[in-house]
PDB file of N, CA and C in Angstrom:
ATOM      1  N   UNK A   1     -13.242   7.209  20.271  1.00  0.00           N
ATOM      2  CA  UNK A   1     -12.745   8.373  19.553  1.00  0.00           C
ATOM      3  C   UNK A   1     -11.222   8.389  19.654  1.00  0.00           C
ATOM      4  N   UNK A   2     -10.301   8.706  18.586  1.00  0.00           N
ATOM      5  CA  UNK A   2      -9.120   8.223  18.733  1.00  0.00           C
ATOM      6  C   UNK A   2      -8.685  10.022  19.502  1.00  0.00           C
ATOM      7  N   UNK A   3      -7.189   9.882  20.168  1.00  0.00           N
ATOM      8  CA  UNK A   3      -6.991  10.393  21.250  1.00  0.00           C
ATOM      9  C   UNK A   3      -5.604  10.930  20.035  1.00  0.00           C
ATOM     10  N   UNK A   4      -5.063  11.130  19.254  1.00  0.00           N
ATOM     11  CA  UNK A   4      -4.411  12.070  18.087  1.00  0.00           C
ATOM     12  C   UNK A   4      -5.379  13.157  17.155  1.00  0.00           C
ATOM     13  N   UNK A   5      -4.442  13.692  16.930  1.00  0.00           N
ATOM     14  CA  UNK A   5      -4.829  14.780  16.165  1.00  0.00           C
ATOM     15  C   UNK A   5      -4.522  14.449  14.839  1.00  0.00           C
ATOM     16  N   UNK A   6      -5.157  15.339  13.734  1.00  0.00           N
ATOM     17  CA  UNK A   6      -4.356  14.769  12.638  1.00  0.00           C
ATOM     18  C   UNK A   6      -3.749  16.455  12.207  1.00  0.00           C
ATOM     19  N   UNK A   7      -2.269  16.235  12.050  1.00  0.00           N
ATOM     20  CA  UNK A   7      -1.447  16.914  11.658  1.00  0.00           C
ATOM     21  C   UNK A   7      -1.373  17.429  10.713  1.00  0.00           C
ATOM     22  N   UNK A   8      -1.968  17.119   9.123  1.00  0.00           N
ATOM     23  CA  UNK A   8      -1.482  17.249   8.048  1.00  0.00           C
ATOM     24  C   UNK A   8      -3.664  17.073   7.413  1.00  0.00           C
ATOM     25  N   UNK A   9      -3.617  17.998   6.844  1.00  0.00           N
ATOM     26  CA  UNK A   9      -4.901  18.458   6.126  1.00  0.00           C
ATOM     27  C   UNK A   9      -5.113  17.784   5.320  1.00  0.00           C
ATOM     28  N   UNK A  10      -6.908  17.399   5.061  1.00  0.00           N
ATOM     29  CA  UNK A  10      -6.784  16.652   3.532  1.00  0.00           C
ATOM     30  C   UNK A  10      -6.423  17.066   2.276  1.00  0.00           C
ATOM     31  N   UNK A  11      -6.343  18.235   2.327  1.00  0.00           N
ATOM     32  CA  UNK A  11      -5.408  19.056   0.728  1.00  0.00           C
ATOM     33  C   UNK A  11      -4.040  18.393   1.273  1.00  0.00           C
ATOM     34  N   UNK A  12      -3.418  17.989   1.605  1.00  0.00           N
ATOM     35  CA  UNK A  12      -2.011  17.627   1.939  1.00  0.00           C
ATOM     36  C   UNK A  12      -1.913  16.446   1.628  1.00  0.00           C
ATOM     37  N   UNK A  13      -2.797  15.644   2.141  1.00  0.00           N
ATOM     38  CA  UNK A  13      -3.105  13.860   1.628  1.00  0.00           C
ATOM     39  C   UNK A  13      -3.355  14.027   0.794  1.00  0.00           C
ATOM     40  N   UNK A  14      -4.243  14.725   0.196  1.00  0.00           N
ATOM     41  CA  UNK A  14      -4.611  14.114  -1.385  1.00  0.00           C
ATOM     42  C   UNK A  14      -3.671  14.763  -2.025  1.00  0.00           C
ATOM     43  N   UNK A  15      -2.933  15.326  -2.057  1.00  0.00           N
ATOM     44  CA  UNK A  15      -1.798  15.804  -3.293  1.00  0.00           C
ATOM     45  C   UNK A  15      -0.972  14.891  -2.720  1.00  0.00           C
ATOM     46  N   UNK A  16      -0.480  14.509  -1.900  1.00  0.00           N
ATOM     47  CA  UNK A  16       0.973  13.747  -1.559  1.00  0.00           C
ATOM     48  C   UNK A  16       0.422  12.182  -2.592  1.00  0.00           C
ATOM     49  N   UNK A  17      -0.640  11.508  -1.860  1.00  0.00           N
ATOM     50  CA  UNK A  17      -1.373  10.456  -2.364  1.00  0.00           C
ATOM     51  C   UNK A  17      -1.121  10.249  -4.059  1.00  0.00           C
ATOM     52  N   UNK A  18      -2.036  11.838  -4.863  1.00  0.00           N
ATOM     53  CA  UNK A  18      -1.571  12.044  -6.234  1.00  0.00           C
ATOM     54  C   UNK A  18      -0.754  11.856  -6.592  1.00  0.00           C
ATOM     55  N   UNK A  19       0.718  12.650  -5.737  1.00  0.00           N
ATOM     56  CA  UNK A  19       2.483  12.585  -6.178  1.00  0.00           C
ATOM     57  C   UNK A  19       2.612  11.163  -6.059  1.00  0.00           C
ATOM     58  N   UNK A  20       2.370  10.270  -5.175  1.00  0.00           N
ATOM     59  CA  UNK A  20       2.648   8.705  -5.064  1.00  0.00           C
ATOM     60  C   UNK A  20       2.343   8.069  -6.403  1.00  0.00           C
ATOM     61  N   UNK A  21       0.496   8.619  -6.484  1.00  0.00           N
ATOM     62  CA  UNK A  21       0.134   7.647  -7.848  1.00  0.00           C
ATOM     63  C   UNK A  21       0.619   8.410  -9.115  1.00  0.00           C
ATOM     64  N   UNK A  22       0.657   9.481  -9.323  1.00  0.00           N
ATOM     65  CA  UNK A  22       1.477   9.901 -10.472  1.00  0.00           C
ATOM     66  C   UNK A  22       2.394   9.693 -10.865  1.00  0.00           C
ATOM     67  N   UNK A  23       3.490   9.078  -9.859  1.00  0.00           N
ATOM     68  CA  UNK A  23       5.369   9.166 -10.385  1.00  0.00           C
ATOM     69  C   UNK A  23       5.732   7.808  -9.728  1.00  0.00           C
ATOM     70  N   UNK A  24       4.572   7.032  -9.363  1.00  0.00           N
ATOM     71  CA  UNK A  24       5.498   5.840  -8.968  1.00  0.00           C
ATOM     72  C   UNK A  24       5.943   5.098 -10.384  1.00  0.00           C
ATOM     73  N   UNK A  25       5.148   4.891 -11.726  1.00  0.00           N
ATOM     74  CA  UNK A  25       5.737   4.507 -12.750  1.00  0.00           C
ATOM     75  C   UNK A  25       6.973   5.111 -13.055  1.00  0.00           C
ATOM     76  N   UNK A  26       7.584   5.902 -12.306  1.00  0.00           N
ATOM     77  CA  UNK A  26       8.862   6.298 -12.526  1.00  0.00           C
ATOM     78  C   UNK A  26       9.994   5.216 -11.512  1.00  0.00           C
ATOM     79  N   UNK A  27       9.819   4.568 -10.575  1.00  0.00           N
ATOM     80  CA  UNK A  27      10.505   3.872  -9.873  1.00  0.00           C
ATOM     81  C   UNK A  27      10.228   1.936  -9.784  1.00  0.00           C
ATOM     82  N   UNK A  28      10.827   1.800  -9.088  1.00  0.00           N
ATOM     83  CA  UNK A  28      10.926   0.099  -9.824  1.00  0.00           C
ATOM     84  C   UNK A  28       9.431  -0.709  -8.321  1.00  0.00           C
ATOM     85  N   UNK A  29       9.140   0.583  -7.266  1.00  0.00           N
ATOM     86  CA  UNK A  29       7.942   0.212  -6.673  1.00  0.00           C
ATOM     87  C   UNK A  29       7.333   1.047  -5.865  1.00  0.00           C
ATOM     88  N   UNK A  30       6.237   0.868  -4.994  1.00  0.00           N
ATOM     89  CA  UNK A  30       5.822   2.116  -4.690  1.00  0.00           C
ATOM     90  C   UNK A  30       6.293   2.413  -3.577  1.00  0.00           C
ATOM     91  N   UNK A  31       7.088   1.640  -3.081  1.00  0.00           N
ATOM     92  CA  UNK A  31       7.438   2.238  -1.713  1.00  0.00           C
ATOM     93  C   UNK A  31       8.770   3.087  -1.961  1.00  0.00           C
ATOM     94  N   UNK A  32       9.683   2.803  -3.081  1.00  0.00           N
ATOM     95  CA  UNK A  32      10.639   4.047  -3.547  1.00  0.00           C
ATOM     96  C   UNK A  32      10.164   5.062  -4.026  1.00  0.00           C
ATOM     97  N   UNK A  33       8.983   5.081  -4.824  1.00  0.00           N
ATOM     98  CA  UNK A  33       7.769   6.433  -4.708  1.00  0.00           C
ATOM     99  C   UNK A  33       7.576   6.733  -3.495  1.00  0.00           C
ATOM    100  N   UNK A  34       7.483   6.324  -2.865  1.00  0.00           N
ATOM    101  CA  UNK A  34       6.902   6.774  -1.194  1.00  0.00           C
ATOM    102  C   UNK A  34       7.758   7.672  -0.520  1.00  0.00           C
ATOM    103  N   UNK A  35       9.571   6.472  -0.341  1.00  0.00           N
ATOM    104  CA  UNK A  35       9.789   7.384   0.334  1.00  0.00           C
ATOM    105  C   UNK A  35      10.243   8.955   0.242  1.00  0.00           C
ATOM    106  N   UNK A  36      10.848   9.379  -1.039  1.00  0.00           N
ATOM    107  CA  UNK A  36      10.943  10.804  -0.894  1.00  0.00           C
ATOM    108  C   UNK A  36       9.522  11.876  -1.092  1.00  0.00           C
ATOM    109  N   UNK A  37       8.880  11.667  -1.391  1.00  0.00           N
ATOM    110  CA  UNK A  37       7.198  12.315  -1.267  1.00  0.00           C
ATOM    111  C   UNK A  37       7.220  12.251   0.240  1.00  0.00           C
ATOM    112  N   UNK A  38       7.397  11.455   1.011  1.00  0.00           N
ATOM    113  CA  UNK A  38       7.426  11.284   2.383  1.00  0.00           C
ATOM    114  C   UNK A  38       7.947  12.477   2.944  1.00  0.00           C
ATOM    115  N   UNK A  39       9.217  11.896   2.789  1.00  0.00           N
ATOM    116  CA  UNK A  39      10.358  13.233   3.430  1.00  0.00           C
ATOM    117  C   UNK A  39      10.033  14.683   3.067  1.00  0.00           C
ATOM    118  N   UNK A  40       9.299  14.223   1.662  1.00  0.00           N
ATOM    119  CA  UNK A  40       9.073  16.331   1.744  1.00  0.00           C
ATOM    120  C   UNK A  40       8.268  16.968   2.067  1.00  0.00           C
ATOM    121  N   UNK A  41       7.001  15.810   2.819  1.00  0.00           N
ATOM    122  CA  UNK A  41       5.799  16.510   3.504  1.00  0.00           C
ATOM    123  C   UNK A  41       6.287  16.208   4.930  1.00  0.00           C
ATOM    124  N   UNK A  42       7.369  15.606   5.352  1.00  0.00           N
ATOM    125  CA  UNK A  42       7.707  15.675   6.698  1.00  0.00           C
ATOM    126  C   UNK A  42       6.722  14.581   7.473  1.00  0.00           C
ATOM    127  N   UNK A  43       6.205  13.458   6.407  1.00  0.00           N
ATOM    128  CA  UNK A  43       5.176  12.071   7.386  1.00  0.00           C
ATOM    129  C   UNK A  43       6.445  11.347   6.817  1.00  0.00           C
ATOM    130  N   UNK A  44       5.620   9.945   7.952  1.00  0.00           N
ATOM    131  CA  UNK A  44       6.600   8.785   7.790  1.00  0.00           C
ATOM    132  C   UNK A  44       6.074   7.933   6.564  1.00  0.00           C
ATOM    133  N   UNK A  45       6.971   7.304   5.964  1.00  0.00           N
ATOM    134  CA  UNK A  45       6.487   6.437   4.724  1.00  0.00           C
ATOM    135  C   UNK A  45       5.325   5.512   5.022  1.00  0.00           C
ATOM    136  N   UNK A  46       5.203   5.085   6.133  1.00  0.00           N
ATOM    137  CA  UNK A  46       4.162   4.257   6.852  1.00  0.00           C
ATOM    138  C   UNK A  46       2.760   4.808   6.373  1.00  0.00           C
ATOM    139  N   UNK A  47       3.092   6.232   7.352  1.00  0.00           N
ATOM    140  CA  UNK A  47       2.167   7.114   6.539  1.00  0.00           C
ATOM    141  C   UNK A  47       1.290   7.715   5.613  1.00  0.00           C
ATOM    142  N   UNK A  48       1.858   7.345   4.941  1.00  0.00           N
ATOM    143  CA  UNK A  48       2.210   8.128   3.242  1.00  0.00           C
ATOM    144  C   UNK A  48       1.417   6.914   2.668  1.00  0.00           C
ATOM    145  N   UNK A  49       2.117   5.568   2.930  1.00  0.00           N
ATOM    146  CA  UNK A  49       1.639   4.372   2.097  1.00  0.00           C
ATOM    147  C   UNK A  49       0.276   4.263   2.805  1.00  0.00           C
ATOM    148  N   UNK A  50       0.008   4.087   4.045  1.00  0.00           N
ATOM    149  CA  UNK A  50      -1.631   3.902   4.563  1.00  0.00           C
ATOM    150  C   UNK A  50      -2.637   4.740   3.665  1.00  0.00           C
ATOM    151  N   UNK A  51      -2.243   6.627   3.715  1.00  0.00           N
ATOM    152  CA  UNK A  51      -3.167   6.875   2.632  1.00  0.00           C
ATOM    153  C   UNK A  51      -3.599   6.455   1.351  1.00  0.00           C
ATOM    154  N   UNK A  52      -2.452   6.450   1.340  1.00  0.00           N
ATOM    155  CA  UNK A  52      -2.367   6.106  -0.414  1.00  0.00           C
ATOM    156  C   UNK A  52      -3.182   4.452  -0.683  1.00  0.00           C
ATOM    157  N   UNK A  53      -3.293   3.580   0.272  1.00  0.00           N
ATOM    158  CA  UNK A  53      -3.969   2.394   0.515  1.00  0.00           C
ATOM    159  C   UNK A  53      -5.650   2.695   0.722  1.00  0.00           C
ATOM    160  N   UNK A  54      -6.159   3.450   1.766  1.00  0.00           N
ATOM    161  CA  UNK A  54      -6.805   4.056   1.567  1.00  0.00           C
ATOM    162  C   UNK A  54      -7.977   4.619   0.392  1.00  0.00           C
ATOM    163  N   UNK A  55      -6.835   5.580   0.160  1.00  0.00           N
ATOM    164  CA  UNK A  55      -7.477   6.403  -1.665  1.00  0.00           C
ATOM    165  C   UNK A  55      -7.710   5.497  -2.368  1.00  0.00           C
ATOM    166  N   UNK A  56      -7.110   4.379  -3.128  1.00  0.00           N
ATOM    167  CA  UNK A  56      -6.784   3.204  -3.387  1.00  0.00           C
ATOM    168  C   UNK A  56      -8.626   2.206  -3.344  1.00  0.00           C
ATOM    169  N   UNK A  57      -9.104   2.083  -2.059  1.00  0.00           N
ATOM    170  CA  UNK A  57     -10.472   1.876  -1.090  1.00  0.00           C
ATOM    171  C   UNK A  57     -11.518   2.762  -1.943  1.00  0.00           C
ATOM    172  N   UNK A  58     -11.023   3.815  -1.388  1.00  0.00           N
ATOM    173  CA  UNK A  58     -11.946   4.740  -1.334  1.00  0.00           C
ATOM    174  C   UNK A  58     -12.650   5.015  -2.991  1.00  0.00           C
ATOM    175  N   UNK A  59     -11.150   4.724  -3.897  1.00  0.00           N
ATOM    176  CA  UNK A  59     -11.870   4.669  -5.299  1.00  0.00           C
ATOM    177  C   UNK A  59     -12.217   3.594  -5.633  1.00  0.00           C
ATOM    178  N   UNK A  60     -12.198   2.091  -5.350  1.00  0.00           N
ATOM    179  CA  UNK A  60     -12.557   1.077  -5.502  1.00  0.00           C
ATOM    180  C   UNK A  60     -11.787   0.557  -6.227  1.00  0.00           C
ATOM    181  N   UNK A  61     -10.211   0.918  -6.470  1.00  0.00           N
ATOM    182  CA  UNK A  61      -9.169   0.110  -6.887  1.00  0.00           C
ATOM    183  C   UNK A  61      -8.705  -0.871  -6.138  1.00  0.00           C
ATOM    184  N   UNK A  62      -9.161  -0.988  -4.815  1.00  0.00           N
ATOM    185  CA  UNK A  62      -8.384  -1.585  -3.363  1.00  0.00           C
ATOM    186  C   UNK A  62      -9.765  -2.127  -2.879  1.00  0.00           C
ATOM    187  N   UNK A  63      -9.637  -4.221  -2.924  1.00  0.00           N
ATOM    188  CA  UNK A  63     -10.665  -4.509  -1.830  1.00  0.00           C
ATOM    189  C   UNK A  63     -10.907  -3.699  -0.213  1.00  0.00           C
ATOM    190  N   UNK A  64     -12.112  -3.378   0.020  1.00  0.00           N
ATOM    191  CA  UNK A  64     -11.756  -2.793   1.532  1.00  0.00           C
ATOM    192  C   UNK A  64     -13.144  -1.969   1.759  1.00  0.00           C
ATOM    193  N   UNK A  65     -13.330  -1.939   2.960  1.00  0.00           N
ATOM    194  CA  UNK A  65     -14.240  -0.920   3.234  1.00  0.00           C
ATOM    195  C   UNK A  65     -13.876   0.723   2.872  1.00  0.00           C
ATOM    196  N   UNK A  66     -14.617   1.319   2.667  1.00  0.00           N
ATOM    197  CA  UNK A  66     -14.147   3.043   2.136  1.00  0.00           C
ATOM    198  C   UNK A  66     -14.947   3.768   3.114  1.00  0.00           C
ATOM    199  N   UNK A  67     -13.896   5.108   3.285  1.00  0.00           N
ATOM    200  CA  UNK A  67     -14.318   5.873   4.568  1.00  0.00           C
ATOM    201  C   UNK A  67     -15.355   6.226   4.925  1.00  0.00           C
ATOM    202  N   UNK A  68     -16.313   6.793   3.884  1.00  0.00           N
ATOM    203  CA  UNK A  68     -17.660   7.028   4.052  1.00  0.00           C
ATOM    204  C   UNK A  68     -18.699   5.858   4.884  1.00  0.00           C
ATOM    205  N   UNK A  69     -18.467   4.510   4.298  1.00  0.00           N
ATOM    206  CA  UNK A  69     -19.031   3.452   5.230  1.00  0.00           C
ATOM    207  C   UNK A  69     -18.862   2.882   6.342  1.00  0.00           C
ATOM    208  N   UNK A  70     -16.980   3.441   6.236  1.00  0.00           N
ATOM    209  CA  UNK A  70     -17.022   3.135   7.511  1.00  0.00           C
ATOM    210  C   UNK A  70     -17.401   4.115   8.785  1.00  0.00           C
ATOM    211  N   UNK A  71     -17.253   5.278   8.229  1.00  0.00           N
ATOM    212  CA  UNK A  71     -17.757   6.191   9.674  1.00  0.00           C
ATOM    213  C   UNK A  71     -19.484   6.151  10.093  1.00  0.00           C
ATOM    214  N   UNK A  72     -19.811   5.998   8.728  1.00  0.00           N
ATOM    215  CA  UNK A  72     -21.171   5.743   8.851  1.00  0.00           C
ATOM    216  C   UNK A  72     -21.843   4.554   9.823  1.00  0.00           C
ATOM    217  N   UNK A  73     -20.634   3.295   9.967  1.00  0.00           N
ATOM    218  CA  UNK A  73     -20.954   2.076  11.108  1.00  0.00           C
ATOM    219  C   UNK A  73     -20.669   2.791  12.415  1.00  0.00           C
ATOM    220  N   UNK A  74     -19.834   3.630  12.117  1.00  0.00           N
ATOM    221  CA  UNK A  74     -19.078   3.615  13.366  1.00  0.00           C
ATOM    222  C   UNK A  74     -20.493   5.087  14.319  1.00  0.00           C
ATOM    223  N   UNK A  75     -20.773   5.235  13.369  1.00  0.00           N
ATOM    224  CA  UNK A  75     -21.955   5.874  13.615  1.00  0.00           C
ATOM    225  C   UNK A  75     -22.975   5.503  14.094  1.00  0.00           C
ATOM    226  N   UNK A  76     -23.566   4.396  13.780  1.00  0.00           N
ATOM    227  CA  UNK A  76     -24.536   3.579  14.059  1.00  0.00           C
ATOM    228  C   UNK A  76     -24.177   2.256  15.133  1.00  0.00           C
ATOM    229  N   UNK A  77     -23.046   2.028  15.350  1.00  0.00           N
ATOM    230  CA  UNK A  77     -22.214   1.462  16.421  1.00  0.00           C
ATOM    231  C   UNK A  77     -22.686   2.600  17.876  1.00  0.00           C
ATOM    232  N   UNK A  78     -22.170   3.340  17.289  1.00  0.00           N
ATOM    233  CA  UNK A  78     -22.393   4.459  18.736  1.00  0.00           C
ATOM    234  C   UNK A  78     -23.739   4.687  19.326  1.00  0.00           C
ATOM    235  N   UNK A  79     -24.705   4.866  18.598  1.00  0.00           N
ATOM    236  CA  UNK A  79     -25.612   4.916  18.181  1.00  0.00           C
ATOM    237  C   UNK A  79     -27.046   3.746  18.887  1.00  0.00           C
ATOM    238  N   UNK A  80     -26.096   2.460  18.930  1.00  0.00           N
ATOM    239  CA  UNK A  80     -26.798   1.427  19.406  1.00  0.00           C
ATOM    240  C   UNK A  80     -26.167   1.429  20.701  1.00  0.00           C
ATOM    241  N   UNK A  81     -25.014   1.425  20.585  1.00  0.00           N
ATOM    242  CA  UNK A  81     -24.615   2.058  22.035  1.00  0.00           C
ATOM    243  C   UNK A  81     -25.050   2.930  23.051  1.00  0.00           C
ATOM    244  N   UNK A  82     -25.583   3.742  22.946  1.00  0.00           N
ATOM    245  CA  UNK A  82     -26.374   4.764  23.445  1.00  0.00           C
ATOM    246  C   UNK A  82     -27.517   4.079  23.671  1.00  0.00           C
ATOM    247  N   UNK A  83     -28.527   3.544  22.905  1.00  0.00           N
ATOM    248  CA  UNK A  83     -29.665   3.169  22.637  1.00  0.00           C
ATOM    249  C   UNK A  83     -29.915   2.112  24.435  1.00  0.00           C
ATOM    250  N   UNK A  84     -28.795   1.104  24.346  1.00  0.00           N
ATOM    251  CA  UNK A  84     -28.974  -0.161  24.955  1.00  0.00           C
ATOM    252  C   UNK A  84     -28.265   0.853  26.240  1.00  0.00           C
ATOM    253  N   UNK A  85     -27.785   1.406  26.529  1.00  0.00           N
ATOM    254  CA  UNK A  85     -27.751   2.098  27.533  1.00  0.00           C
ATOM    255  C   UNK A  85     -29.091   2.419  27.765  1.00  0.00           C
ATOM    256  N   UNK A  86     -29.723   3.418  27.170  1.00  0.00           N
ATOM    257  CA  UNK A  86     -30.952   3.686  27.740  1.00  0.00           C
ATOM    258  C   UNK A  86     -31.542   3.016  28.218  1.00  0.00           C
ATOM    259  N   UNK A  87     -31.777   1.629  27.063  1.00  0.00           N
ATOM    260  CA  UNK A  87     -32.788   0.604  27.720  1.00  0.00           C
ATOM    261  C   UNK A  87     -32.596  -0.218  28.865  1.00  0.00           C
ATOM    262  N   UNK A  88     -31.363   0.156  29.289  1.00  0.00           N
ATOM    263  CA  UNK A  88     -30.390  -0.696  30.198  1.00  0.00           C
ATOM    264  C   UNK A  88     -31.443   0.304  31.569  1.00  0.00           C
ATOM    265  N   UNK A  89     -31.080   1.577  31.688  1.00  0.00           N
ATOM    266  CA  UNK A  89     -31.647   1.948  32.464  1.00  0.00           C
ATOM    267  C   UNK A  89     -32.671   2.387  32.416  1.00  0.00           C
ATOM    268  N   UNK A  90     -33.394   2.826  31.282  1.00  0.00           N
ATOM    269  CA  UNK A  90     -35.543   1.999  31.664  1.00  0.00           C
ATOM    270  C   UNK A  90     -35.752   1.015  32.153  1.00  0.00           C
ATOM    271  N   UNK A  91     -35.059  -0.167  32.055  1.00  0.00           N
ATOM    272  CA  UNK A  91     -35.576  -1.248  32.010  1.00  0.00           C
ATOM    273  C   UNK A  91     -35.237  -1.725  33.912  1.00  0.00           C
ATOM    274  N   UNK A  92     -34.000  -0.541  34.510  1.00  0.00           N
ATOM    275  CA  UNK A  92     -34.124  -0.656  36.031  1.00  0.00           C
ATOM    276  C   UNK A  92     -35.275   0.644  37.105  1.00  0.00           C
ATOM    277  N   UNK A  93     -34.839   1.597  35.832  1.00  0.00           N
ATOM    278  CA  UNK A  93     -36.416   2.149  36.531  1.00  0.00           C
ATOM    279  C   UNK A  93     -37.419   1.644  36.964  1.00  0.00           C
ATOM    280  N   UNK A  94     -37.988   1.054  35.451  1.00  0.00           N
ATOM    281  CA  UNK A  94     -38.965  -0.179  35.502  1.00  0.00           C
ATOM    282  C   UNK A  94     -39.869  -0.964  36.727  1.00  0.00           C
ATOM    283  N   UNK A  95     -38.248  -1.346  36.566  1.00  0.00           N
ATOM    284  CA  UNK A  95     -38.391  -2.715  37.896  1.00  0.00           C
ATOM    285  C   UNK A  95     -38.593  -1.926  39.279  1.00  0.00           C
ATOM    286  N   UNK A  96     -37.987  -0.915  39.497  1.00  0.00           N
ATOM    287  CA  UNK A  96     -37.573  -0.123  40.819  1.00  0.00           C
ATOM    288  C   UNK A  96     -39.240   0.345  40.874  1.00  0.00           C
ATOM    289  N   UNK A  97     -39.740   1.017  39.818  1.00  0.00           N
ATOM    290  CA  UNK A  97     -41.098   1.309  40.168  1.00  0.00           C
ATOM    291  C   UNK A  97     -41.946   0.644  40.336  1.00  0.00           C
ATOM    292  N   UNK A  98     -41.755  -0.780  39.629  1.00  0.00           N
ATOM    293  CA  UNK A  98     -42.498  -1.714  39.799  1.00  0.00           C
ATOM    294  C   UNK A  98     -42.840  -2.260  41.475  1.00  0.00           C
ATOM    295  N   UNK A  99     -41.465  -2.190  41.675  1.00  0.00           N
ATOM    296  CA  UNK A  99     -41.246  -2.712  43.270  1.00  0.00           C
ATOM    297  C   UNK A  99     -41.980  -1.575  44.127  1.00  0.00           C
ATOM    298  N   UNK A 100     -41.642  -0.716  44.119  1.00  0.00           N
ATOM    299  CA  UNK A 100     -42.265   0.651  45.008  1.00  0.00           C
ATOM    300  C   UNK A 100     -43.797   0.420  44.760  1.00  0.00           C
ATOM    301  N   UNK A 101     -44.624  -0.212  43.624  1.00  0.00           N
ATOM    302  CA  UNK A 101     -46.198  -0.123  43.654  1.00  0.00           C
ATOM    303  C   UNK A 101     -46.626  -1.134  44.070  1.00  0.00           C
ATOM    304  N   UNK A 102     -45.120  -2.298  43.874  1.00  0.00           N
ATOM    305  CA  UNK A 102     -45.765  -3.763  45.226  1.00  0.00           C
ATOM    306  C   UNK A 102     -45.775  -3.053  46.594  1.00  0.00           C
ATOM    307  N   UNK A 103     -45.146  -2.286  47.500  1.00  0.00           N
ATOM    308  CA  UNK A 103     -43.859  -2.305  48.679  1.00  0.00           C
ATOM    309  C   UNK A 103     -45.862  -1.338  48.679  1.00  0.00           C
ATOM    310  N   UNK A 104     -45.889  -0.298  47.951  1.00  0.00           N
ATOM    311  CA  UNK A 104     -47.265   0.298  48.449  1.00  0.00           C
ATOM    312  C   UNK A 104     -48.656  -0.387  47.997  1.00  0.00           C
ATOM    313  N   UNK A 105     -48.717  -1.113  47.619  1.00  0.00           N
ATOM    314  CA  UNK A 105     -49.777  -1.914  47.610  1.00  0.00           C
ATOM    315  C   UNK A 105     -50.093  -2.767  49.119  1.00  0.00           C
ATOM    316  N   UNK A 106     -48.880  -3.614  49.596  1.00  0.00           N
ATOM    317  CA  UNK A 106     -49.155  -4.666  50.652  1.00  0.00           C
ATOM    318  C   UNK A 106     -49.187  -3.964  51.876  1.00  0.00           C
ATOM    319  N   UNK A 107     -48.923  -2.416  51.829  1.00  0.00           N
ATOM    320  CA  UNK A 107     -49.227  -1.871  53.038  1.00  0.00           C
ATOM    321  C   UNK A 107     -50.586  -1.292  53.324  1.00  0.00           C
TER     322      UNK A 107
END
């Protein structure tokens, strides 16, 4: 689980994102679109361009996994994680009980 917060709301990304794809045909690329949209939501252009890479994904303009699938692994990542834990420790119960019905058997 990442250990930041996120600062800035998705009504905030998706209009900044919009202002990027709307007015970059006004500049010679998108990162001179970027940076003043940047400065006036107060993120870093870094920023600004990741979403916009992103959105990009997410509509299937951009090779890439899109957010929905990916939280959904990351879901099922956890998920199996948990799982093999469990079985990790059934599987020493198991044995531990197993041993306790030898240990009372040979007595």
């Amino acid at each position: 689980m990442s250990k930041t917060t996120n600062k800035y709301s998705p009504e905030v990304r998706e209009r900044a994102v919009r202002l990027v794809l709307d007015n970059q045909g006004q500049y010679s690329s998108r990162w001179q679109a970027i940076m003043p949209i940047s400065a006036k939501i107060g993120c870093s252009a870094h920023t600004l361009n990741e979403w916009v890479k992103k959105a990009e994904v997410d509509s299937g303009k951009r090779a890439g996994v899109p957010t929905d699938v990916a939280d959904k692994m990351k879901a099922l990542e956890r998920e199996n994680r948990e799982l093999r834990q469990a079985n990790e420790i059934l599987r020493k119960a198991s044995a531990y009980f197993a041993m306790a019905e030898l240990d009372r058997r040979s007595k």
